[in-house]
Protein backbone atom coordinates (compact mmCIF):
# COMPACT_ATOMS: atom_id res chain seq x y z
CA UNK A 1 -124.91 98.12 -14.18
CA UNK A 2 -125.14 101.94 -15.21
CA UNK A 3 -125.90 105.15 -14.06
CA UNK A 4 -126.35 108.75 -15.42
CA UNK A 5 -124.57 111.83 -14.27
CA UNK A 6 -125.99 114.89 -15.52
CA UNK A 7 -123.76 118.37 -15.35
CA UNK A 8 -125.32 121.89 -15.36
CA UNK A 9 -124.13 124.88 -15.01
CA UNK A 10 -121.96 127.91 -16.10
CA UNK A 11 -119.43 127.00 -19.18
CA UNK A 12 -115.71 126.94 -17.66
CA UNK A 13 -112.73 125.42 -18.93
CA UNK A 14 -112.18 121.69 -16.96
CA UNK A 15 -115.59 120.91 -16.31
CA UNK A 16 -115.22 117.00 -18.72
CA UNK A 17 -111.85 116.40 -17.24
CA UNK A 18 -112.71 116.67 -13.88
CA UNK A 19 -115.69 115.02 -13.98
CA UNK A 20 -113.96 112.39 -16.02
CA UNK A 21 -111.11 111.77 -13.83
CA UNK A 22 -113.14 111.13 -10.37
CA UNK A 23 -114.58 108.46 -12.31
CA UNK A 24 -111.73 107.30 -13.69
CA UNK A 25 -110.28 107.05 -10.09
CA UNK A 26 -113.55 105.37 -9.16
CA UNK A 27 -112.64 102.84 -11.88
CA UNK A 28 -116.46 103.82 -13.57
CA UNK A 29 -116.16 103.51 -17.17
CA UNK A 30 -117.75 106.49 -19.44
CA UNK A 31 -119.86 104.03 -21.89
CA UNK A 32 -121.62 107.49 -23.56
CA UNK A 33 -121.57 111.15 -23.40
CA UNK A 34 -122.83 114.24 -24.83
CA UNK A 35 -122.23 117.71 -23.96
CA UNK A 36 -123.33 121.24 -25.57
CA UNK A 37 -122.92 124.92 -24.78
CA UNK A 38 -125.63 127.66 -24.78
CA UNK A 39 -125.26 130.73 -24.43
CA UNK A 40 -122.96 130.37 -21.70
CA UNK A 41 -124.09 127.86 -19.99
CA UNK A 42 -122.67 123.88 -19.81
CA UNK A 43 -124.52 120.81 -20.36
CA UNK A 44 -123.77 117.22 -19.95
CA UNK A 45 -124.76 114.08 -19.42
CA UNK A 46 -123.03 110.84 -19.04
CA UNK A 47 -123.62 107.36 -19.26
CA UNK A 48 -120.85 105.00 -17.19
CA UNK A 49 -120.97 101.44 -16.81
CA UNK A 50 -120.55 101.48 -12.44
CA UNK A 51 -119.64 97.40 -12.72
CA UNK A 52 -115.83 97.50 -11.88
CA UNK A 53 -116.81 100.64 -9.39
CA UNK A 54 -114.25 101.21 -6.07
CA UNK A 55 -116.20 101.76 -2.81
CA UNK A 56 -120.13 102.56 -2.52
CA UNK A 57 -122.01 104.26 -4.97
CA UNK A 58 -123.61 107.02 -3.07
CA UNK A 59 -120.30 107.51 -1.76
CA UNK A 60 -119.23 107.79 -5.53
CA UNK A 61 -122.79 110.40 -6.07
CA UNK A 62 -121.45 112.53 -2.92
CA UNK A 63 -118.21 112.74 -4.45
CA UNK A 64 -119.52 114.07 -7.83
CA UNK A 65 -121.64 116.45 -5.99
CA UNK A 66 -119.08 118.32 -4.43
CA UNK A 67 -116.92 118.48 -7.18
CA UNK A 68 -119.82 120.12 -8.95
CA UNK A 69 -120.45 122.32 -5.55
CA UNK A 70 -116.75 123.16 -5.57
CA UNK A 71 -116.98 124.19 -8.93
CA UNK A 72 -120.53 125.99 -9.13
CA UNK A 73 -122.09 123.04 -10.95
CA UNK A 74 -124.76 120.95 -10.12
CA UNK A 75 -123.97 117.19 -10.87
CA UNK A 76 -126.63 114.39 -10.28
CA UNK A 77 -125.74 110.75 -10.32
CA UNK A 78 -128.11 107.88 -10.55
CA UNK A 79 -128.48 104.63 -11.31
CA UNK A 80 -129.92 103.95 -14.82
CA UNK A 81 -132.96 101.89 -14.11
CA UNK A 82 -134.23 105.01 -11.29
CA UNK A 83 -133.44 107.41 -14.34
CA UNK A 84 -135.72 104.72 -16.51
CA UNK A 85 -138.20 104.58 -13.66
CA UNK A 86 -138.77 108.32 -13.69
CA UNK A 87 -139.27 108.92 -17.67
CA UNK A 88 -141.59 106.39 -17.93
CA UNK A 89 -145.34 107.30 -18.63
């Protein structure tokens, strides 16, 4: 199974490899991920295979969430097929 995390928010040095080491700790795998700057601002999203993940996944999704609060970013993670389920016409 996979989810999505998306990262927003104002461009500071750290923001991949913290991100990337809670779920590296979680044991999620990063399958995908793109990232850009503008202006100043930091975008990301991420696609991580959640099969081998430790503990509960909103558990994981409240984790990332205050990271991102701690941090001034705003971090969303959901599983892939509700991110399919929304984009769909």
């Amino acid at each position: 199974m996979k989810a999505v995390i998306t990262v927003t928010g104002k461009d500071t040095v750290g923001i991949i490899a913290a991100v990337s080491t809670e779920c590296a700790q979680s044991q999620v795998n990063i399958v995908d991920i793109t990232q850009t700057v503008l202006a100043d601002y930091f975008v990301m999203i991420m696609l991580v295979n959640i099969d081998g993940l430790k503990g509960d996944f909103g558990a994981f999704a409240d984790r990332l969430a205050a990271l991102g609060r701690d941090n001034s970013l705003d971090i969303h993670t959901m599983h892939e097929e509700i991110f399919d389920a929304m984009h769909r016409i």
